[in-house]
Protein backbone atom coordinates (compact mmCIF):
# COMPACT_ATOMS: atom_id res chain seq x y z
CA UNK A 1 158.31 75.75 94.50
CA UNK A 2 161.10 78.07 95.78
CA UNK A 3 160.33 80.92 93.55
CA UNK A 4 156.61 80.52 94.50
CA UNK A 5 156.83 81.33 98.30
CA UNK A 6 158.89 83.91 97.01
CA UNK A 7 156.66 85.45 95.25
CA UNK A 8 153.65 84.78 98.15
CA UNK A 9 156.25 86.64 100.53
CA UNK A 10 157.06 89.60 98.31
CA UNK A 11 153.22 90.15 97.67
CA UNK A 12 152.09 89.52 101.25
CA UNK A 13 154.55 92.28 102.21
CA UNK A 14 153.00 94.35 99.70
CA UNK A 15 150.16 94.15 101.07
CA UNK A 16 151.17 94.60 105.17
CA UNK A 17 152.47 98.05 103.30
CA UNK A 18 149.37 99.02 101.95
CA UNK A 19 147.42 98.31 104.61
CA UNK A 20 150.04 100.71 107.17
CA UNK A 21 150.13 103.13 104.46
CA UNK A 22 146.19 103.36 104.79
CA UNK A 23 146.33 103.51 108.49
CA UNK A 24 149.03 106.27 108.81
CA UNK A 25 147.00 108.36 106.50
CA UNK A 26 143.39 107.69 108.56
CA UNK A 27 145.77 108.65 111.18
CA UNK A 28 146.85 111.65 109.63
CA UNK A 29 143.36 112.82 108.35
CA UNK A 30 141.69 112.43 112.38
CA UNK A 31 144.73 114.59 113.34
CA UNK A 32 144.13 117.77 110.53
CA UNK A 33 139.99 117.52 111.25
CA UNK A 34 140.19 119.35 114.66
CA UNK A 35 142.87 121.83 113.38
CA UNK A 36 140.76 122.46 110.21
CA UNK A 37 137.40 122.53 112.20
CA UNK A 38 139.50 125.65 113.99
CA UNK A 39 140.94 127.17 111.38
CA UNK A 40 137.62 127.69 109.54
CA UNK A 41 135.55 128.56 112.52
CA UNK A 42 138.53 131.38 112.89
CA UNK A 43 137.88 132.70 109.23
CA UNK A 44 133.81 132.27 109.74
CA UNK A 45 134.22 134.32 112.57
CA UNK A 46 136.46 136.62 111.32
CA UNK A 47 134.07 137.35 107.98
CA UNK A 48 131.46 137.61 110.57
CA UNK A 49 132.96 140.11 112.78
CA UNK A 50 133.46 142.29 109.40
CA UNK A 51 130.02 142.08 108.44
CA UNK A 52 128.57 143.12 111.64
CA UNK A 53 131.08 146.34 111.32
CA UNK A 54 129.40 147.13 108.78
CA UNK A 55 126.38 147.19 110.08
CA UNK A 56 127.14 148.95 112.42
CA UNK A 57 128.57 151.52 110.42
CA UNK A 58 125.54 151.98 108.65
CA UNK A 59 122.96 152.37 111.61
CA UNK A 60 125.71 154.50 113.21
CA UNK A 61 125.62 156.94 110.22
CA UNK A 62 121.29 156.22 110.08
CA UNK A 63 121.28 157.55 113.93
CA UNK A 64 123.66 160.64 113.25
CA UNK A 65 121.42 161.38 109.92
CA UNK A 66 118.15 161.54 112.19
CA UNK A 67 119.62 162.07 116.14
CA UNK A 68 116.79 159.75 117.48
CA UNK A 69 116.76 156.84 118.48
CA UNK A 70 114.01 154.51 116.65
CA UNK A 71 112.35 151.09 117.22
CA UNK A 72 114.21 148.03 116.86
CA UNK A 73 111.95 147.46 113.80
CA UNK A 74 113.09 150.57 112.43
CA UNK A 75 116.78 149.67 112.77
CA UNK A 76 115.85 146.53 111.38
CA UNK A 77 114.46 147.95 108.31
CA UNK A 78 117.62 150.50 108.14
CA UNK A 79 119.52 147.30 108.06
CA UNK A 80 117.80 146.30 105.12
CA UNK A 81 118.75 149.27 103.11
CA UNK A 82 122.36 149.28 104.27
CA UNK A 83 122.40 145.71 103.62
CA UNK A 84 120.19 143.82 101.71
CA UNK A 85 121.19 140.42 101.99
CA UNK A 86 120.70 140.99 105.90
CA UNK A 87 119.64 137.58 106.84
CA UNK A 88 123.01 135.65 105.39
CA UNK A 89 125.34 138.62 106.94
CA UNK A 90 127.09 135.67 108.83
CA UNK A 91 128.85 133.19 106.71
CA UNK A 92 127.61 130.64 109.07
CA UNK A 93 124.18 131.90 108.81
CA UNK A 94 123.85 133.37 112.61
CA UNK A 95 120.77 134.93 113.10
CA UNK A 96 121.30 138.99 114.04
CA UNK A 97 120.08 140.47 116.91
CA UNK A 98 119.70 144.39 117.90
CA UNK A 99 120.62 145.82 121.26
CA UNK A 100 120.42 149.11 121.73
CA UNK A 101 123.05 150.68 123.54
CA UNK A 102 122.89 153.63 126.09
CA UNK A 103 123.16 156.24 123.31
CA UNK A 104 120.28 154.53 121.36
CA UNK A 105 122.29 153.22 118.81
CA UNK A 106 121.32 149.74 118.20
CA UNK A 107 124.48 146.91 117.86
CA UNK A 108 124.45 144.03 115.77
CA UNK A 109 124.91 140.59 117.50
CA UNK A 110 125.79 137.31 115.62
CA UNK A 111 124.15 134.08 117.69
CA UNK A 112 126.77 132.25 116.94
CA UNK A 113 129.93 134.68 116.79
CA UNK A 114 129.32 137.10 119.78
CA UNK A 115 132.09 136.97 122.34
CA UNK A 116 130.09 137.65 125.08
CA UNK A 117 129.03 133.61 125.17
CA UNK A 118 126.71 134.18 128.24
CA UNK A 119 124.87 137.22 126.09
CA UNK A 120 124.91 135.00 123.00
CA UNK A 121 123.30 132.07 125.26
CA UNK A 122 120.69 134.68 126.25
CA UNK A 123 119.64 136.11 123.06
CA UNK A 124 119.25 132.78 121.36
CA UNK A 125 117.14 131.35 124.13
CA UNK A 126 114.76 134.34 124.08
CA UNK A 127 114.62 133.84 120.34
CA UNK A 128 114.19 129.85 120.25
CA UNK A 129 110.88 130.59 122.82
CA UNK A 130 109.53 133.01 120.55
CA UNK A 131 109.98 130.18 117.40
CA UNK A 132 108.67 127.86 119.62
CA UNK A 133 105.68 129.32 120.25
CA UNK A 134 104.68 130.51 116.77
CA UNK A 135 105.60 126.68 115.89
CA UNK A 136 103.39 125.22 118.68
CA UNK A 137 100.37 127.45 117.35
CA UNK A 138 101.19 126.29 113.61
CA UNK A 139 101.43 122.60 114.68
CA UNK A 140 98.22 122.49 117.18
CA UNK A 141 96.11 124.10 113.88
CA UNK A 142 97.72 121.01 111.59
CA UNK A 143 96.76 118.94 114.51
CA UNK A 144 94.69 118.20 117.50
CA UNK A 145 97.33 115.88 119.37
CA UNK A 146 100.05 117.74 120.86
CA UNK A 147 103.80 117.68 119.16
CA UNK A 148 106.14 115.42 120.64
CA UNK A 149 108.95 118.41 119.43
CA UNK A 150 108.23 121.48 117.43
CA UNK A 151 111.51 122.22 115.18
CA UNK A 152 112.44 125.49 114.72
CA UNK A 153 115.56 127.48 112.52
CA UNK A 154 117.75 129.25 114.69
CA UNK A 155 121.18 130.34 113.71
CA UNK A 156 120.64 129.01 110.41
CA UNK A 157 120.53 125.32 111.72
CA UNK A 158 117.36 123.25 112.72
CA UNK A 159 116.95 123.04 116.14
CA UNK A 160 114.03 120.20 117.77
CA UNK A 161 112.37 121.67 120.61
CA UNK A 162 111.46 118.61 122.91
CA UNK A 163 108.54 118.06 124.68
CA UNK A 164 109.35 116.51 128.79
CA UNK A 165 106.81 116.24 131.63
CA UNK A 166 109.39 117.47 134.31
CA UNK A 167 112.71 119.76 133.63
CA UNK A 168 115.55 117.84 132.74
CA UNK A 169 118.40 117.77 134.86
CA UNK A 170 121.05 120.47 132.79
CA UNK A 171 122.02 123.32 134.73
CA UNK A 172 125.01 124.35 132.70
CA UNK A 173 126.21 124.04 128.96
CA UNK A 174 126.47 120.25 127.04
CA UNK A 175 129.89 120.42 127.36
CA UNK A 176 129.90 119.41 130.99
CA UNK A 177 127.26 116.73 130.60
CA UNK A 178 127.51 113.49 129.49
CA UNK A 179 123.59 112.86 128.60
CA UNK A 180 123.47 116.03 125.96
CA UNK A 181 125.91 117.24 123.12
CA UNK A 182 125.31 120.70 120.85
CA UNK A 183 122.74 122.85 121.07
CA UNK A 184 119.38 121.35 122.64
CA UNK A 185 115.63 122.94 123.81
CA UNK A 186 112.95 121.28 125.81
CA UNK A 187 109.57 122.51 126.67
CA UNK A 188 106.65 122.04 129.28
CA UNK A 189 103.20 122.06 128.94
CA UNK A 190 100.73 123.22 131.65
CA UNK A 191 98.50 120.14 133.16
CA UNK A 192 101.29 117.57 131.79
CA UNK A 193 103.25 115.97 134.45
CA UNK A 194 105.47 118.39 137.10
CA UNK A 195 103.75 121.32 135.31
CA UNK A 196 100.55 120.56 136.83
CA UNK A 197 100.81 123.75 138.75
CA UNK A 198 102.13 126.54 136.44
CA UNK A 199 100.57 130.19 136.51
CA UNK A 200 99.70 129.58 132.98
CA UNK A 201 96.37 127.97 131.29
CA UNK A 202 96.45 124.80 130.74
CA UNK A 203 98.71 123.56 127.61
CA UNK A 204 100.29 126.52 127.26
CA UNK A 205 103.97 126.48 127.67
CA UNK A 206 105.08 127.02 131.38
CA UNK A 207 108.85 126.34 130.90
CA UNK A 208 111.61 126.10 128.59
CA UNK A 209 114.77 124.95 128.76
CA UNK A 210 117.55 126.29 126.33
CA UNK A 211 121.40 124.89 126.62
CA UNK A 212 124.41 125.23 124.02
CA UNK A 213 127.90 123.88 124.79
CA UNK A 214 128.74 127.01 127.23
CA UNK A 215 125.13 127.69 128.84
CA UNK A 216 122.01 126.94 129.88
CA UNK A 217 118.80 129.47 130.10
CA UNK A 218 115.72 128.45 131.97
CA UNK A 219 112.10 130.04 130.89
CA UNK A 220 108.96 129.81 133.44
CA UNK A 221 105.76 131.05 133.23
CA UNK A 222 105.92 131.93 137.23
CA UNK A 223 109.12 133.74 137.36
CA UNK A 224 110.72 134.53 133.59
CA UNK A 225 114.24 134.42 133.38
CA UNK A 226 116.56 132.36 134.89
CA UNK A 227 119.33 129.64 135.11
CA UNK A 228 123.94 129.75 134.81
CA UNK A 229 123.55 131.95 131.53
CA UNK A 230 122.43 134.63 133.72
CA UNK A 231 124.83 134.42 136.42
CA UNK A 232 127.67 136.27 136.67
């Protein structure tokens, strides 16, 4: 009997060992995930950064070769030639967007990589409306009732554009909310609840609402532009 509850004792410490053992490393794995998550948006960004150099580079030396400035489309299509895996020049799959600067030389921008955040915010809402409304047109010709979200690819991700009958209440990035988290899109309709009176026909899109984790971009029909990614 002795050598029983010995043996009971010895295993049921065995087990109390395993069992920290497992914990400690859980432990240990929730720790490394933020510092990882870091490290590799770091060397994403870093890849990125070199990439858009490059392209750079190359409509630099396209704008020196002609000494006028061209269309966006153009500098598009010289992007092409320079590089002709263009669309996966981010390792994160950011979509690329062309400014063109004072001297008419257009810049690559990554929409997920550019430092200017408030820029970035601004470029990928003016993008996500332009998806949205090739998407709406696509879905209404699929189907006569209206979408309860149109999703559209931005930045290499899938992105659901909601439908509300008033604006929701974000005026800056998720970060500061509790109610949203990432990147998120909502859209109005003309003659649907508070968009009863837009300057737009009716179920056309009157506003738009665009927010990632830094900033939030407002679209109406009435007055364009506007909302904390333009400020400042």
């Amino acid at each position: 009997m002795r050598r029983r509850r010995i043996t009971q004792r010895r295993g049921g410490i065995n087990r109390i060992t395993a069992i920290l053992l497992a914990l400690i490393a859980v432990m240990l794995v929730l720790i490394a995930i933020p510092g990882w998550r870091v490290f590799r948006y770091r060397s994403e960004k870093t890849a990125c950064e070199q990439a858009m150099k490059s392209a750079r580079d190359g409509l630099i030396i396209d704008y020196l070769s002609h000494f006028e400035a061209g269309t966006v489309q153009q500098a598009m299509q010289t992007l092409d030639e320079v590089l002709p895996e263009r669309a996966n020049i981010c390792p994160s799959g950011g979509t690329v967007y062309l400014l063109r600067g004072a001297n008419g030389i257009y810049e690559p921008l990554c929409g997920l990589h550019d430092s200017d955040t408030r820029r970035r915010a601004r470029l990928n809402a003016s993008r996500a409306l332009e998806l949205l409304q090739d998407g709406l047109r696509y879905a209404r010709r699929e189907s006569e009732a209206e979408p309860e979200a149109v999703e559209i690819s931005l930045n290499g991700k899938t992105l659901s554009c909601v439908r509300v009958e008033e604006a929701p209440p974000l005026r800056r990035g998720t970060r500061t909310s509790n109610d949203y988290e990432g990147v998120v899109a909502f859209y109005g309709l003309a003659g649907q609840g508070a968009f009863a009176d837009a300057a737009v026909g009716k179920g056309e899109i009157c506003f738009f609402l665009y927010a990632d984790e830094d900033h939030c971009a407002t679209w109406r029909a009435n007055d364009g532009w506007t909302g904390e990614a333009y400020e400042g």
